[in-house]
C-alpha atoms as a PDB file:
ATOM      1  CA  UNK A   1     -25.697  71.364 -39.786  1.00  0.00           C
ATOM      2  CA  UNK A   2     -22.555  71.217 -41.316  1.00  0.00           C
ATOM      3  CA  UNK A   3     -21.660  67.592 -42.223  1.00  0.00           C
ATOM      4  CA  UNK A   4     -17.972  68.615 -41.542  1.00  0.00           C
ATOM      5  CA  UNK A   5     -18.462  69.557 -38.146  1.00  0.00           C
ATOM      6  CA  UNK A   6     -20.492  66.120 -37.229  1.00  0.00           C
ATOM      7  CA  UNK A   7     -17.444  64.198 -38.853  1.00  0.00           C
ATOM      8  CA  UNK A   8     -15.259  65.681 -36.335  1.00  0.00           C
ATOM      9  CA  UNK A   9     -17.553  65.469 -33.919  1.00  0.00           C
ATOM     10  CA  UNK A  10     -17.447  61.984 -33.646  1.00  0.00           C
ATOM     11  CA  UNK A  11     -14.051  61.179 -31.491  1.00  0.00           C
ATOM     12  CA  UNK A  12     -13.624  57.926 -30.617  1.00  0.00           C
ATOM     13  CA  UNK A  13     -13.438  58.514 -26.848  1.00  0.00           C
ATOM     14  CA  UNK A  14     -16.858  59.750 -27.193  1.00  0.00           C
ATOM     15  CA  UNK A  15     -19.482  57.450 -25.821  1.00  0.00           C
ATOM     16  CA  UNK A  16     -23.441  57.500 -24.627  1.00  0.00           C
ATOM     17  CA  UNK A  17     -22.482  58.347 -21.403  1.00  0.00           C
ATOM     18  CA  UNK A  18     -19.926  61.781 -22.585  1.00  0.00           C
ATOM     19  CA  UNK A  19     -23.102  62.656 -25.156  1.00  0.00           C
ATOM     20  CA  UNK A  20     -25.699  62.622 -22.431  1.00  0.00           C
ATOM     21  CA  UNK A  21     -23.639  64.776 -20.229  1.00  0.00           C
ATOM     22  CA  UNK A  22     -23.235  67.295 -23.199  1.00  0.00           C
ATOM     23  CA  UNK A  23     -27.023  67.164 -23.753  1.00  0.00           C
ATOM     24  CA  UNK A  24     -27.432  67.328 -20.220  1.00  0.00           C
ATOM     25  CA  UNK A  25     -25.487  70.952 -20.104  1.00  0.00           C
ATOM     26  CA  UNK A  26     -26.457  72.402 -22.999  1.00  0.00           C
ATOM     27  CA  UNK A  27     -30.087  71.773 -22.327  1.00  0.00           C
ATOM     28  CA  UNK A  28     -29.514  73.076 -18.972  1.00  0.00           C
ATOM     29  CA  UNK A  29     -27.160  75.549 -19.613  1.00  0.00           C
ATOM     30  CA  UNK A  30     -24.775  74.114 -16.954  1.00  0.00           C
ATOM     31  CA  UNK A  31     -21.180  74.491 -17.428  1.00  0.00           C
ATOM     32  CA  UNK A  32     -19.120  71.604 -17.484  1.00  0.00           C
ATOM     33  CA  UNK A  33     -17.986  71.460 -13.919  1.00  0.00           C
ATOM     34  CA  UNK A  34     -21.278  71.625 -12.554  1.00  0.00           C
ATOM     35  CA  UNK A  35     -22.567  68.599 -15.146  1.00  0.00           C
ATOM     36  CA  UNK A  36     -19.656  66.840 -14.006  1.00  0.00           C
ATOM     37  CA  UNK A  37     -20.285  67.508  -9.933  1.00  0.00           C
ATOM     38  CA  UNK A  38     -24.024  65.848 -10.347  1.00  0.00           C
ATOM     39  CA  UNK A  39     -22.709  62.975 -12.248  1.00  0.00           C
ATOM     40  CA  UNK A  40     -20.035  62.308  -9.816  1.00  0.00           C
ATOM     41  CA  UNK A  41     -23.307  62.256  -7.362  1.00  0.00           C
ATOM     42  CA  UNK A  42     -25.209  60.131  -9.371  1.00  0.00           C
ATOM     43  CA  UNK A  43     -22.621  57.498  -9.976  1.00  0.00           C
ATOM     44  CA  UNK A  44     -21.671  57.439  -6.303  1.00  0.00           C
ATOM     45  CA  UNK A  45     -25.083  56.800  -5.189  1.00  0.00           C
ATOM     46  CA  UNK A  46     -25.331  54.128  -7.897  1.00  0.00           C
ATOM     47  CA  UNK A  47     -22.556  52.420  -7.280  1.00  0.00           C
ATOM     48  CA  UNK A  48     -23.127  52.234  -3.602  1.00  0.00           C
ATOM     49  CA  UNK A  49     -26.762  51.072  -4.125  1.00  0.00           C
ATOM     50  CA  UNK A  50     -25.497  48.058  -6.620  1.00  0.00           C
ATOM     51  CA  UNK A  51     -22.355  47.657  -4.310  1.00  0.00           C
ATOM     52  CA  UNK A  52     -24.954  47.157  -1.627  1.00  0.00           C
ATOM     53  CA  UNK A  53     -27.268  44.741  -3.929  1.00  0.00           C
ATOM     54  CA  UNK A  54     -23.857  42.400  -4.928  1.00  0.00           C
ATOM     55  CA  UNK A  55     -22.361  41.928  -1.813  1.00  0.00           C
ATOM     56  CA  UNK A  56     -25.496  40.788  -0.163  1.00  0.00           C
ATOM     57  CA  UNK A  57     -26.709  39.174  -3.300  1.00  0.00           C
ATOM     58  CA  UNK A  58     -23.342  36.711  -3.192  1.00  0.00           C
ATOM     59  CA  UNK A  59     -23.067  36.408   0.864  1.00  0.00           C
ATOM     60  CA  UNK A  60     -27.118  36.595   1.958  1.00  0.00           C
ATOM     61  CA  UNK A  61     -25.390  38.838   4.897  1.00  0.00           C
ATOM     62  CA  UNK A  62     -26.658  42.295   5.737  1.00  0.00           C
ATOM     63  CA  UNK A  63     -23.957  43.383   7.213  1.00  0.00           C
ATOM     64  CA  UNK A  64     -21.048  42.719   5.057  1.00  0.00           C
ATOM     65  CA  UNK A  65     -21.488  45.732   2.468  1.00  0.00           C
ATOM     66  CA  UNK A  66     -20.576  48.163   4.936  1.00  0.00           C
ATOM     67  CA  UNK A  67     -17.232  45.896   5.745  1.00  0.00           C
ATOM     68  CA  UNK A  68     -16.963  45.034   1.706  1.00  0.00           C
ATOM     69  CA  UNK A  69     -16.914  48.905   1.312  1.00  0.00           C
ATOM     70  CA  UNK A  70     -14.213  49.707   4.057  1.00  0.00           C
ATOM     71  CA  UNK A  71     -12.085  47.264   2.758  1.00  0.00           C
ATOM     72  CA  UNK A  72     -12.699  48.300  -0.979  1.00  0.00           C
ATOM     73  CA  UNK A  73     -11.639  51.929  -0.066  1.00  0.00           C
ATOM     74  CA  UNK A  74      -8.951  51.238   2.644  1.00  0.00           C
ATOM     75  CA  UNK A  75      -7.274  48.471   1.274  1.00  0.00           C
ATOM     76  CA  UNK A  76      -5.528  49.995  -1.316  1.00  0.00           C
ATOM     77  CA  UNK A  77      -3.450  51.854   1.457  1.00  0.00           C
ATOM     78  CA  UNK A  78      -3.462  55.584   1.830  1.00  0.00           C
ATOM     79  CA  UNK A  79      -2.003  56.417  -1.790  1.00  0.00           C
ATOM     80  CA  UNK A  80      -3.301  54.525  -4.071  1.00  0.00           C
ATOM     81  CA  UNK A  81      -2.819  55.513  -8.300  1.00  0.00           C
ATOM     82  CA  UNK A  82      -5.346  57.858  -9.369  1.00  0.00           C
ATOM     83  CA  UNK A  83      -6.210  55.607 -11.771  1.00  0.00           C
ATOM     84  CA  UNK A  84     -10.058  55.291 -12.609  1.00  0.00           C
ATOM     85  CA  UNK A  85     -10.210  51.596 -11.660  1.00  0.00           C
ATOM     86  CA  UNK A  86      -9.235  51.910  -8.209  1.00  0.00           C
ATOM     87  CA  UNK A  87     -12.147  53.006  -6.192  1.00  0.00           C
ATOM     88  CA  UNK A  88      -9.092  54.196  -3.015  1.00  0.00           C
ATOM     89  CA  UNK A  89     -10.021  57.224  -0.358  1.00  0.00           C
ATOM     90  CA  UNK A  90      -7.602  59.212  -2.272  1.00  0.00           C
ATOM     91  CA  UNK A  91      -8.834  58.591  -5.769  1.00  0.00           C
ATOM     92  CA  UNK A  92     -13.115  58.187  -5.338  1.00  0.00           C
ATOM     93  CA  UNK A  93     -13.326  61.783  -5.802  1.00  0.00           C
ATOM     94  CA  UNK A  94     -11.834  62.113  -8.678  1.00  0.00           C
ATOM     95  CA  UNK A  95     -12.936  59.638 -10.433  1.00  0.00           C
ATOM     96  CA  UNK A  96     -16.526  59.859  -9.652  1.00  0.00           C
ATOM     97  CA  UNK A  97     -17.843  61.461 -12.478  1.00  0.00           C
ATOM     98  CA  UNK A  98     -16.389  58.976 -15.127  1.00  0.00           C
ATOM     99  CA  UNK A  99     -17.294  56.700 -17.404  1.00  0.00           C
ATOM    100  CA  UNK A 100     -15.878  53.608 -15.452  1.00  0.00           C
ATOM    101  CA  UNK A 101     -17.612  54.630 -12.568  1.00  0.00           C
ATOM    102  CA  UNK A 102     -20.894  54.573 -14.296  1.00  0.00           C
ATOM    103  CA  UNK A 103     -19.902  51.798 -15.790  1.00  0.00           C
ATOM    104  CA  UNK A 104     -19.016  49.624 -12.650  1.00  0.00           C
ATOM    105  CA  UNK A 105     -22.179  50.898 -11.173  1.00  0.00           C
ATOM    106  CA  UNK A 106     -23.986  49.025 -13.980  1.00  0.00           C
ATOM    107  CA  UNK A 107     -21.788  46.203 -14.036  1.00  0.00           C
ATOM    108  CA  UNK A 108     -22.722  45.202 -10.476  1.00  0.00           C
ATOM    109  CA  UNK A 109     -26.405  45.593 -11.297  1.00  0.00           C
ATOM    110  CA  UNK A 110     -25.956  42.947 -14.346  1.00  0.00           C
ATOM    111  CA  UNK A 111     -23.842  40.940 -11.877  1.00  0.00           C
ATOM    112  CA  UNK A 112     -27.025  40.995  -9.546  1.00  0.00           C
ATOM    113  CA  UNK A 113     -29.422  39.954 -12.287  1.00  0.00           C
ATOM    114  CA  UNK A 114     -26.775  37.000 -13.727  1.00  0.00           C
ATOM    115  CA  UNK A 115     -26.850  35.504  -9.953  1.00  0.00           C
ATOM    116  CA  UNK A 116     -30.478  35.791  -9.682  1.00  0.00           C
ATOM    117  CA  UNK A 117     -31.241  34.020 -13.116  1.00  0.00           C
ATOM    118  CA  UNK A 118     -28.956  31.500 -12.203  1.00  0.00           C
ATOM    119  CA  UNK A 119     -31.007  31.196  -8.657  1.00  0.00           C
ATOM    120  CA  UNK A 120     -34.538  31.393  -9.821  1.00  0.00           C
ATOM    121  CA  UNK A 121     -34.272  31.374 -13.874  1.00  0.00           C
ATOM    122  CA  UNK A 122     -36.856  33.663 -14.599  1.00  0.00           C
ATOM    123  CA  UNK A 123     -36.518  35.393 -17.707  1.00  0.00           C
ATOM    124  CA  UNK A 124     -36.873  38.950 -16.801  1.00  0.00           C
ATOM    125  CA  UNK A 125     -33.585  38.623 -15.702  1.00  0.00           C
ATOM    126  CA  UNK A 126     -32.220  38.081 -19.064  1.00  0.00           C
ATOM    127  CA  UNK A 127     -33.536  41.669 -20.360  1.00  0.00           C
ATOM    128  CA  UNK A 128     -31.548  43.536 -17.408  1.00  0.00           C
ATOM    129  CA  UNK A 129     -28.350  41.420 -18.595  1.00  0.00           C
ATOM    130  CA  UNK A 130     -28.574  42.079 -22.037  1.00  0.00           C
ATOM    131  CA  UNK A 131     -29.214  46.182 -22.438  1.00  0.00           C
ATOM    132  CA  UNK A 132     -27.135  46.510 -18.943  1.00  0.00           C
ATOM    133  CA  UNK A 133     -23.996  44.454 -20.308  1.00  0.00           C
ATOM    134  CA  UNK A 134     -24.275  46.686 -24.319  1.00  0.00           C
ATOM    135  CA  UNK A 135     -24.452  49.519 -22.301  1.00  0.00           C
ATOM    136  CA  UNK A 136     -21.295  48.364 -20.106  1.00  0.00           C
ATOM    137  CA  UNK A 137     -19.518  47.800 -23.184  1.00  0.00           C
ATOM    138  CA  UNK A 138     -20.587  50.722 -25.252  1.00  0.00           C
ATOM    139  CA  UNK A 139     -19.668  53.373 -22.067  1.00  0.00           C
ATOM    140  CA  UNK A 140     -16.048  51.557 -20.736  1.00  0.00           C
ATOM    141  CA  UNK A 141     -15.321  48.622 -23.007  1.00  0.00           C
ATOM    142  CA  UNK A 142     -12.353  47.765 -20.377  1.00  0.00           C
ATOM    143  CA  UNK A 143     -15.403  47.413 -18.168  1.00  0.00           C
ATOM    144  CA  UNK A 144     -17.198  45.674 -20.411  1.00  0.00           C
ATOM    145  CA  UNK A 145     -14.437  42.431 -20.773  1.00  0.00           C
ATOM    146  CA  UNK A 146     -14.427  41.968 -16.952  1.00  0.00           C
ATOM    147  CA  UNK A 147     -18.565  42.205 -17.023  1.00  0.00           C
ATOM    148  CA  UNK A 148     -18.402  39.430 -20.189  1.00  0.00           C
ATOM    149  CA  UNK A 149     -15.594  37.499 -18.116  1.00  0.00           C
ATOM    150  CA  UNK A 150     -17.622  37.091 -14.978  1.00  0.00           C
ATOM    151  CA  UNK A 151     -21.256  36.762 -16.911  1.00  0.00           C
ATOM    152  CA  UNK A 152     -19.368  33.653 -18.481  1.00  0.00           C
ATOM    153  CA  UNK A 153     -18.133  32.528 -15.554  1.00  0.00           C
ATOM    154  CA  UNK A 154     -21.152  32.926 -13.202  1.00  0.00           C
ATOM    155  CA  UNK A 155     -22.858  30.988 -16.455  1.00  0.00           C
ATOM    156  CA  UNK A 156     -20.489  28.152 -16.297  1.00  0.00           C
ATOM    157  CA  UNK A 157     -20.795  27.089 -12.156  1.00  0.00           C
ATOM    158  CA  UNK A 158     -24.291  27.858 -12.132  1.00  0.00           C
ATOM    159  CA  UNK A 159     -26.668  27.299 -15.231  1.00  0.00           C
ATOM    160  CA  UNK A 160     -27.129  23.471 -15.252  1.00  0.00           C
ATOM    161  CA  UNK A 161     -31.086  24.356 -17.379  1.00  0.00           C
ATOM    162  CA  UNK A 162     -30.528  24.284 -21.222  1.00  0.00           C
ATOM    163  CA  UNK A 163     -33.380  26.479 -21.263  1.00  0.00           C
ATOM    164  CA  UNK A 164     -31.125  28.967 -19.506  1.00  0.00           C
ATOM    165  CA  UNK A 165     -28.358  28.740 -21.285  1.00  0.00           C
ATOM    166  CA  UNK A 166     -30.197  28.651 -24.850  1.00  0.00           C
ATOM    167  CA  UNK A 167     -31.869  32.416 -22.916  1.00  0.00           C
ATOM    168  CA  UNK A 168     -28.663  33.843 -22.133  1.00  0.00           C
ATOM    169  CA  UNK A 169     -27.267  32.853 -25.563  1.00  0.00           C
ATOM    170  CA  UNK A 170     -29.940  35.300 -26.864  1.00  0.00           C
ATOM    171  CA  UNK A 171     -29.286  38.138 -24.466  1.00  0.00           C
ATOM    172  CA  UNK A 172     -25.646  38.171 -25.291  1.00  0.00           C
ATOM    173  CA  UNK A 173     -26.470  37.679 -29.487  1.00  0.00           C
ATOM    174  CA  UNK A 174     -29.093  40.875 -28.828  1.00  0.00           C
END
């Protein structure tokens, strides 16, 4: 291969997540909208499973992710910006299929793994919080600073064990 064309290859709005979805279609053959119309799938269904996960994870309530969800998509009001942050009725669909989405998915996950560490401190925990949060920041780095923010913070209330904090230390150095 040309080392010309890998040079400009690599845009800096490229990240793992763009580069699978190019492998994904030219391995398949799919064009773009169709790569794009499974990931918007995919993200949707993760981000509802982890949505699911946090809420009940912080309120130990079974029934408040379907009223965290309503008020996540209705309380923006009925025209929200289109704006890939704001998960609004209006703007889900089209920003399903990006990076931030994926990338909030994962973020909640990592969220759920931080609260159980800090509940039962096993170290398992640490492994999901380390690859989950470089992968965060690699995909949607604007992700990735409220993930770091809230990892710090969730460290700071609730990790009293040095052995914890000496583990989570680690995670975030690896």
């Amino acid at each position: 291969m040309n080392p010309q064309v890998l040079a400009d290859a690599a845009h800096p709005g490229f990240s793992p997540y763009t580069v699978v979805l190019g492998i994904v279609g030219n391995v398949t053959g799919a064009d773009a909208v169709t790569v794009l119309s499974i990931a918007a799938v995919v993200n949707v269904v993760l981000l509802l499973v982890a949505f699911r996960m946090f809420v009940i994870e912080l309120t130990q309530n079974r029934r408040a992710p379907f009223w965290a969800l309503v008020f996540v998509l209705a309380l923006w009001g009925w025209s929200p910006l289109r704006f890939s942050g704001f998960f609004g009725l209006s703007s889900i669909g089209f920003v399903a299929p990006y990076p931030s989405m994926f990338a909030t998915a994962l973020a909640l996950w990592v969220l759920v793994a931080m609260s159980r560490l800090t509940r039962d401190g096993r170290p398992r925990h640490l492994v999901v919080i380390a690859a989950g949060t470089a992968v965060v920041v690699i995909v949607h780095p604007l992700s990735g600073a409220w993930l770091v923010a809230s990892l710090v913070v969730l460290a700071v209330v609730h990790l009293r064990d040095r052995r914890a904090w000496i583990g989570l230390v680690l995670a975030g150095t690896a």
